[in-house]
C-alpha atoms as a PDB file:
ATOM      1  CA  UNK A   1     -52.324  33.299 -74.547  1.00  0.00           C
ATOM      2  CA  UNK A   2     -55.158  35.991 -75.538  1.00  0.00           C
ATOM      3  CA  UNK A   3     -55.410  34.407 -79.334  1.00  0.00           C
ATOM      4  CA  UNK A   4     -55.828  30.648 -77.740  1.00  0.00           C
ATOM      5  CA  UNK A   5     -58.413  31.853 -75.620  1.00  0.00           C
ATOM      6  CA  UNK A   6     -60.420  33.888 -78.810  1.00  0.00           C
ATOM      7  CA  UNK A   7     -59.637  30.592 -80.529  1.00  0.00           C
ATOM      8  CA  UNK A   8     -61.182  27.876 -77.943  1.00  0.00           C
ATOM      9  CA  UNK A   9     -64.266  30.471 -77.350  1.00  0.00           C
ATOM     10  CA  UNK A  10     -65.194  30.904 -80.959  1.00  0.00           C
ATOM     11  CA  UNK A  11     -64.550  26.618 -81.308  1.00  0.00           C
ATOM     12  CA  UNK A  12     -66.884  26.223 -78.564  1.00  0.00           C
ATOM     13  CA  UNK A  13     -69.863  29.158 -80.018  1.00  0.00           C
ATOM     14  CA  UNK A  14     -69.333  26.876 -83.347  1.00  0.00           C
ATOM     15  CA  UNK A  15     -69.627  24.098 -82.224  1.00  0.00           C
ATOM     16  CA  UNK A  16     -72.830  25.218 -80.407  1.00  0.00           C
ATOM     17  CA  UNK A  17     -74.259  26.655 -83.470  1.00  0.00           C
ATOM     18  CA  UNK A  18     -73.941  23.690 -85.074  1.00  0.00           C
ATOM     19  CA  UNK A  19     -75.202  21.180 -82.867  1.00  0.00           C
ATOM     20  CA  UNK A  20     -78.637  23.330 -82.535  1.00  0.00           C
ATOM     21  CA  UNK A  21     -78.766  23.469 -86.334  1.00  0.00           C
ATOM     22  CA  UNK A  22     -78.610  19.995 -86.753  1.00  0.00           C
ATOM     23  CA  UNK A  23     -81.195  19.032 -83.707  1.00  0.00           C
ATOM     24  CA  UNK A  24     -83.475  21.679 -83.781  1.00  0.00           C
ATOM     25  CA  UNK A  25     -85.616  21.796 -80.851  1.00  0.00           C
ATOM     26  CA  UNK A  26     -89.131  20.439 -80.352  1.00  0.00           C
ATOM     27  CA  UNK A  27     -91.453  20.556 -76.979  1.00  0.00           C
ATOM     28  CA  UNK A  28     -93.218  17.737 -77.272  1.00  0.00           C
ATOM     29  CA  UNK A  29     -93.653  14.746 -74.541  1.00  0.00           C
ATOM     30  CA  UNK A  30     -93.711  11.334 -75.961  1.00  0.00           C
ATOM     31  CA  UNK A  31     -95.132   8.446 -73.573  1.00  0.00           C
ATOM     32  CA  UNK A  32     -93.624   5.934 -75.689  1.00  0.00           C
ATOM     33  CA  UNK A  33     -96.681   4.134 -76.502  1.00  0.00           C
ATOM     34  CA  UNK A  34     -98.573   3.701 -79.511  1.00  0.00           C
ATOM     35  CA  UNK A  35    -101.051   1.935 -81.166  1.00  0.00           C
ATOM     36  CA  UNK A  36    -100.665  -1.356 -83.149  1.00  0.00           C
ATOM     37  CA  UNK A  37    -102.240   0.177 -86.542  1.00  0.00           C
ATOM     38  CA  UNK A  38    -102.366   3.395 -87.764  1.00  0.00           C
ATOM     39  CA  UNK A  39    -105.702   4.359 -87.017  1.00  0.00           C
ATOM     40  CA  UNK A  40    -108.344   4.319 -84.226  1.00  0.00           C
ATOM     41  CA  UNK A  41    -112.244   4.523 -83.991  1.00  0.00           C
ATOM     42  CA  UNK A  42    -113.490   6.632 -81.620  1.00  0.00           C
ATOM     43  CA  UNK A  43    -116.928   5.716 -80.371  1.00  0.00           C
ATOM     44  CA  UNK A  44    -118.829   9.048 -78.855  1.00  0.00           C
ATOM     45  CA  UNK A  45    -121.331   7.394 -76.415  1.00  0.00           C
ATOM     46  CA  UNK A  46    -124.859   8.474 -75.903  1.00  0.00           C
ATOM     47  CA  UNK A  47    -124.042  10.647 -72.629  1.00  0.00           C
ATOM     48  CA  UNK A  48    -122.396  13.046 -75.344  1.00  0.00           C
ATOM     49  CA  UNK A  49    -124.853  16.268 -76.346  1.00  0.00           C
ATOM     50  CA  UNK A  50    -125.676  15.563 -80.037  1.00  0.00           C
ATOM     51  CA  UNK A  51    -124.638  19.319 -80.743  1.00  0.00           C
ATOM     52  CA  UNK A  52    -121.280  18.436 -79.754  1.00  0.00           C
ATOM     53  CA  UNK A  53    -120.270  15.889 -82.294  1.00  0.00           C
ATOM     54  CA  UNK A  54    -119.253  18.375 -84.716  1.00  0.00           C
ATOM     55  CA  UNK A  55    -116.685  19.911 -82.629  1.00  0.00           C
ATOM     56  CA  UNK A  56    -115.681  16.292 -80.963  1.00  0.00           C
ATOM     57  CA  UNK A  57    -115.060  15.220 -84.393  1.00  0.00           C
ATOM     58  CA  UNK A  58    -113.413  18.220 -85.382  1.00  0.00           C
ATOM     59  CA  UNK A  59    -110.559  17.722 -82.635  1.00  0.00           C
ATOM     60  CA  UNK A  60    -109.840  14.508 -83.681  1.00  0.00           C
ATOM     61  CA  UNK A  61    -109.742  16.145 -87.529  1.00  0.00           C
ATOM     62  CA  UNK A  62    -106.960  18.358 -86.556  1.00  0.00           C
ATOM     63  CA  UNK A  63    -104.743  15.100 -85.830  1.00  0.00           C
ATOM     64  CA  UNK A  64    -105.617  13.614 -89.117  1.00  0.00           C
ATOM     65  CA  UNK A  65    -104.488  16.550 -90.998  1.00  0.00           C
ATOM     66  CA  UNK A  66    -101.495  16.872 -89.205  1.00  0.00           C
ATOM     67  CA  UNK A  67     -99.534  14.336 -92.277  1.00  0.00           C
ATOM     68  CA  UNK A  68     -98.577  11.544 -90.212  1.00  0.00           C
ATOM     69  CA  UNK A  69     -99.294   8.179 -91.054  1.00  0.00           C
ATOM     70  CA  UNK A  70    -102.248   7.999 -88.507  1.00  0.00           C
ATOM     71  CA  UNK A  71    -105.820   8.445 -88.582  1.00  0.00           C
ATOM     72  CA  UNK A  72    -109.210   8.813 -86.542  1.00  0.00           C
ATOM     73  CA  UNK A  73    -111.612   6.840 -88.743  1.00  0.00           C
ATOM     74  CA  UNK A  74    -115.474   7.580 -87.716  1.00  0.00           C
ATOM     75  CA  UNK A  75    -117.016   4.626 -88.550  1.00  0.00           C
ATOM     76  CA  UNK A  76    -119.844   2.481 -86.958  1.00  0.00           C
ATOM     77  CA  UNK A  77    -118.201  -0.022 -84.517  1.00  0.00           C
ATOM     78  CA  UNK A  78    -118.377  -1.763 -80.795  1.00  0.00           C
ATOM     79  CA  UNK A  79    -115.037  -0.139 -80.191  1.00  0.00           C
ATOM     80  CA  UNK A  80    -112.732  -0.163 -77.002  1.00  0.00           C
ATOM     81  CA  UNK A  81    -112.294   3.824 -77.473  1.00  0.00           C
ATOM     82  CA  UNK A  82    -115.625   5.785 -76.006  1.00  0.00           C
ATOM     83  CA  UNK A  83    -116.183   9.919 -75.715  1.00  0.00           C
ATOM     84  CA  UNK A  84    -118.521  10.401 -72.873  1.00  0.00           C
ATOM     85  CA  UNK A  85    -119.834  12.986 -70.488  1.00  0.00           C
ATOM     86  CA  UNK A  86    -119.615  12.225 -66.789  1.00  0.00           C
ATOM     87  CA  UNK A  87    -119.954  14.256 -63.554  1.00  0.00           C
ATOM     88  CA  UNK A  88    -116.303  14.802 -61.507  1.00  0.00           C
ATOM     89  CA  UNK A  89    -116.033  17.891 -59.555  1.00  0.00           C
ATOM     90  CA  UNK A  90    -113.711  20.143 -59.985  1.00  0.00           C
ATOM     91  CA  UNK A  91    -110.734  17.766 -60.813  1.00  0.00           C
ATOM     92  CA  UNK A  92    -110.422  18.091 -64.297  1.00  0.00           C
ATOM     93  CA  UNK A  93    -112.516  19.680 -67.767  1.00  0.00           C
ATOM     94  CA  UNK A  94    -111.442  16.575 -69.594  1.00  0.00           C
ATOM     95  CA  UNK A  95    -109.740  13.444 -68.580  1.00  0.00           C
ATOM     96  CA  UNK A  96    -107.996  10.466 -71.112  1.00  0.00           C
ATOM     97  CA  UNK A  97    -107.571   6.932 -69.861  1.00  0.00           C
ATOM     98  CA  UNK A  98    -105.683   4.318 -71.549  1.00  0.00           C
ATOM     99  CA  UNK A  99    -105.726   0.584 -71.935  1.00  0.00           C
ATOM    100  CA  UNK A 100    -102.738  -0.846 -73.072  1.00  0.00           C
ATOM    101  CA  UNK A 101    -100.883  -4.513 -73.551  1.00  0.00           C
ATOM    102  CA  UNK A 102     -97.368  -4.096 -73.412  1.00  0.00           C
ATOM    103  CA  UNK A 103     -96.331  -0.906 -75.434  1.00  0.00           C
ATOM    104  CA  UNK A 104     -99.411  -0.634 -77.485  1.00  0.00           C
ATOM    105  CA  UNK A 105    -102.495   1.571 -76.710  1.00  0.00           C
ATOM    106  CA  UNK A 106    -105.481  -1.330 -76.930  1.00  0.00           C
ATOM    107  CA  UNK A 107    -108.293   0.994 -75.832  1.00  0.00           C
ATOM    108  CA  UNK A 108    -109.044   4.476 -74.391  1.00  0.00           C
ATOM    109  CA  UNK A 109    -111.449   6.696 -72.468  1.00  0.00           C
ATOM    110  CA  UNK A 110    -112.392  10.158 -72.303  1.00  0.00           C
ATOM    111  CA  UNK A 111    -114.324  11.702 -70.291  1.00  0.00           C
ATOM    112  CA  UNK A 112    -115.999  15.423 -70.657  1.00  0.00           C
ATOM    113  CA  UNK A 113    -116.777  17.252 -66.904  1.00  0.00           C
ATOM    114  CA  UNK A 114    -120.664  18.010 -67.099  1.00  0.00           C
ATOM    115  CA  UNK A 115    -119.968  20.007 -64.064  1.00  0.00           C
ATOM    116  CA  UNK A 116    -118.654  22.726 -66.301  1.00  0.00           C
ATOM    117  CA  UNK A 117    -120.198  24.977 -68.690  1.00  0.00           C
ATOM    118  CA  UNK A 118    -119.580  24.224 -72.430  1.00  0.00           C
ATOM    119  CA  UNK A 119    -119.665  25.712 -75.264  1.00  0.00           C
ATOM    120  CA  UNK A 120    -119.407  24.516 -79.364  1.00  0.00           C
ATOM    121  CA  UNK A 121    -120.069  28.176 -80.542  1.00  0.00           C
ATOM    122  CA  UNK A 122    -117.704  28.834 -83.241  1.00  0.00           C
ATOM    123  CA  UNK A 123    -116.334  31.920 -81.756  1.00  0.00           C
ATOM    124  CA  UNK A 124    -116.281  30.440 -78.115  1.00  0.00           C
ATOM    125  CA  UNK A 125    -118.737  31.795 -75.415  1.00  0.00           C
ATOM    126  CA  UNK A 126    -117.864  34.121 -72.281  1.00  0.00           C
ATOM    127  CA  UNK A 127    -117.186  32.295 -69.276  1.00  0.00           C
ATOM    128  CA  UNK A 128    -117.552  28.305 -71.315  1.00  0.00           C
ATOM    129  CA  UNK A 129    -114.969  25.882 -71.926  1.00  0.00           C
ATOM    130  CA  UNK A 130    -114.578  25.283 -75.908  1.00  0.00           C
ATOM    131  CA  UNK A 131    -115.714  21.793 -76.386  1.00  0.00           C
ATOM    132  CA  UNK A 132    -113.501  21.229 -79.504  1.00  0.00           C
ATOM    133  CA  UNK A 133    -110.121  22.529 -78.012  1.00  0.00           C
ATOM    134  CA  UNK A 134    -110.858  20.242 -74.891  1.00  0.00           C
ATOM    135  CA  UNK A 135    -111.377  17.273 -77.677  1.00  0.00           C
ATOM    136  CA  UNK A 136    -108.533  18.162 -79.995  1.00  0.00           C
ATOM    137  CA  UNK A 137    -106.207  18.059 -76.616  1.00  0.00           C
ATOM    138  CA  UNK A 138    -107.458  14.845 -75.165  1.00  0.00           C
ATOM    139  CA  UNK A 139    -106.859  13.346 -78.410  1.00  0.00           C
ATOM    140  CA  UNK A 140    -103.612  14.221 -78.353  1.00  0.00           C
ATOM    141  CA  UNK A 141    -103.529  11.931 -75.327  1.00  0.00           C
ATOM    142  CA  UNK A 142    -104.730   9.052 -77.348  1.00  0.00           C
ATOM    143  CA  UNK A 143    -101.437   9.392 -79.296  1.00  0.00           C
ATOM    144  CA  UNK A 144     -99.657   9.259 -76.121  1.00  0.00           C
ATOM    145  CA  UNK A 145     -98.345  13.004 -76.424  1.00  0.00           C
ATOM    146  CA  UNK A 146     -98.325  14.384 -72.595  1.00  0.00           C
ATOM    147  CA  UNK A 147     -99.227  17.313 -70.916  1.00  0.00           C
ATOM    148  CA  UNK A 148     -96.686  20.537 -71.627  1.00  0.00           C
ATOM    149  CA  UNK A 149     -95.965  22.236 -68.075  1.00  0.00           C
ATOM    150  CA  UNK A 150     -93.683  24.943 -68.935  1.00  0.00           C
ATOM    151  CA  UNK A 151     -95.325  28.517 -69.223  1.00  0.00           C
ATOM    152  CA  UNK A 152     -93.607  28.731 -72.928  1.00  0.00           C
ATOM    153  CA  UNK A 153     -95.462  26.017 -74.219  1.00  0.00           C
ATOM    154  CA  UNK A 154     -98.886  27.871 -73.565  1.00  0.00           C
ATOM    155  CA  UNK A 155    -100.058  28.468 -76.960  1.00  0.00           C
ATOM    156  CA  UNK A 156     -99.601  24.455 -78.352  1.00  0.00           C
ATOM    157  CA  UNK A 157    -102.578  21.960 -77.642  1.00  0.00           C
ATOM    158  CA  UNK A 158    -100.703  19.578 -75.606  1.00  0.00           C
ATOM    159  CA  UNK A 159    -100.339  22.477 -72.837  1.00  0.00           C
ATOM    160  CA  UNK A 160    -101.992  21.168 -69.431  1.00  0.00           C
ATOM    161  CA  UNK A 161    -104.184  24.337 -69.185  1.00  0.00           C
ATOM    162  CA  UNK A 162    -106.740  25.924 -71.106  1.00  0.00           C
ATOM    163  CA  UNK A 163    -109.070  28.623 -70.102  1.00  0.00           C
ATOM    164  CA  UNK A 164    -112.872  29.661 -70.374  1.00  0.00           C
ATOM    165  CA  UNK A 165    -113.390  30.727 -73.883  1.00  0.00           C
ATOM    166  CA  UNK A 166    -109.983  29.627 -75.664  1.00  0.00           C
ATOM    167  CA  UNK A 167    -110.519  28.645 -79.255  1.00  0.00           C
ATOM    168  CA  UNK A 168    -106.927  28.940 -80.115  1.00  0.00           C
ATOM    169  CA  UNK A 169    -105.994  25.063 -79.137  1.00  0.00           C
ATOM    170  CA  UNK A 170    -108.462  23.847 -81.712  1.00  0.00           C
ATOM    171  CA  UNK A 171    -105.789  24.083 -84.276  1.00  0.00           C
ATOM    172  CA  UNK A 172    -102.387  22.609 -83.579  1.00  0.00           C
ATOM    173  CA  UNK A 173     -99.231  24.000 -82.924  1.00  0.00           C
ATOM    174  CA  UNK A 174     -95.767  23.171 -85.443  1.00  0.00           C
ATOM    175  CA  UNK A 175     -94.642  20.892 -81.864  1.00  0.00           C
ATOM    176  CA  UNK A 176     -97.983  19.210 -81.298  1.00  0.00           C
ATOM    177  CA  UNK A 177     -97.203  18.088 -85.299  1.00  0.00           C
ATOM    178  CA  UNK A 178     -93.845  17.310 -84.512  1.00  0.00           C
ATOM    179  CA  UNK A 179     -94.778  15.269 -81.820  1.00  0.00           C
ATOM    180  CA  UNK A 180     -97.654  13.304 -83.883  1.00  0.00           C
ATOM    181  CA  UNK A 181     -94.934  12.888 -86.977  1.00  0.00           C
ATOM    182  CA  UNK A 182     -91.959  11.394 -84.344  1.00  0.00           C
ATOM    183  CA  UNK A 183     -94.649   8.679 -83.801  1.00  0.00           C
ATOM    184  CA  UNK A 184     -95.858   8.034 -86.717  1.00  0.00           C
ATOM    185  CA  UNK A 185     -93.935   9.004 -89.602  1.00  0.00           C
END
């Protein structure tokens, strides 16, 4: 009786072994929307601080070098997809809206919270929220890649929470890429 039992545990640990090797595990949260082509133009509107176009760009950057088939393309254009600064309280730092027709993306929004203090400084600044983490994150919306909730996700972009000063979510984490890739391959 003792040897079948040794023998159904270690079936069971190899079996477990080898189902993690073969589906390795990713934290990423796919909305299951996309858009129709493999690109999008961003249009930053004219509420946006000049100074912050660098960094606003440079979010959307970090997606393109990610080596999916998808790009941000900066190019002159009456586009359906706007960056702008607005006034909203305290509800949010940054805030993505989509459009959509069916399961495609068609158009979307983001919004910056003027009633916080920003900062493009390449180092951060005390007590600011990083204008380029913000961006690179709401991008991430645009690809329909959700908020992470769970406190082990805290270092990846997608993670619902930043804090004053946090440069780190500028550059993207080996899930945010995962996530990106699963989309478009």
């Amino acid at each position: 009786m003792k040897h079948g039992k040794r023998l159904l545990m270690g079936m069971l640990l190899l079996t477990i072994f080898l189902v993690n090797l073969a589906a390795p595990a990713s934290a990423y949260s796919y909305g299951g929307y996309k858009w129709n082509a493999n690109y999008v133009v961003p249009k930053i509107d004219s509420s946006v601080p000049s100074s912050w176009t660098t960094a606003i760009k440079a979010g959307a950057t970090a997606w393109n070098n990610a080596g999916a088939a998808f790009t941000f393309k900066w190019i002159t254009s009456l586009a359906n997809n706007k960056v702008y600064c607005a006034s909203a309280g305290d509800t949010y730092l940054g805030q993505s809206t989509p459009t959509r027709d069916g399961n495609y993306n068609i158009g979307y929004k983001t919004c910056f919270n003027t009633d916080y203090s920003w900062s493009t400084a390449s180092g951060g600044e005390s007590g600011k929220w990083d204008v380029q983490s913000v961006a690179t994150h709401e991008f991430g919306h645009w690809l329909t890649l959700y908020d992470l909730y769970d406190s082990t996700d805290s270092e990846k972009t997608m993670y619902e929470w930043t804090a004053s000063n946090e440069i780190k979510k500028r550059t993207l984490d080996s899930d945010d890429i995962n996530g990106i890739k699963h989309i478009y391959p």
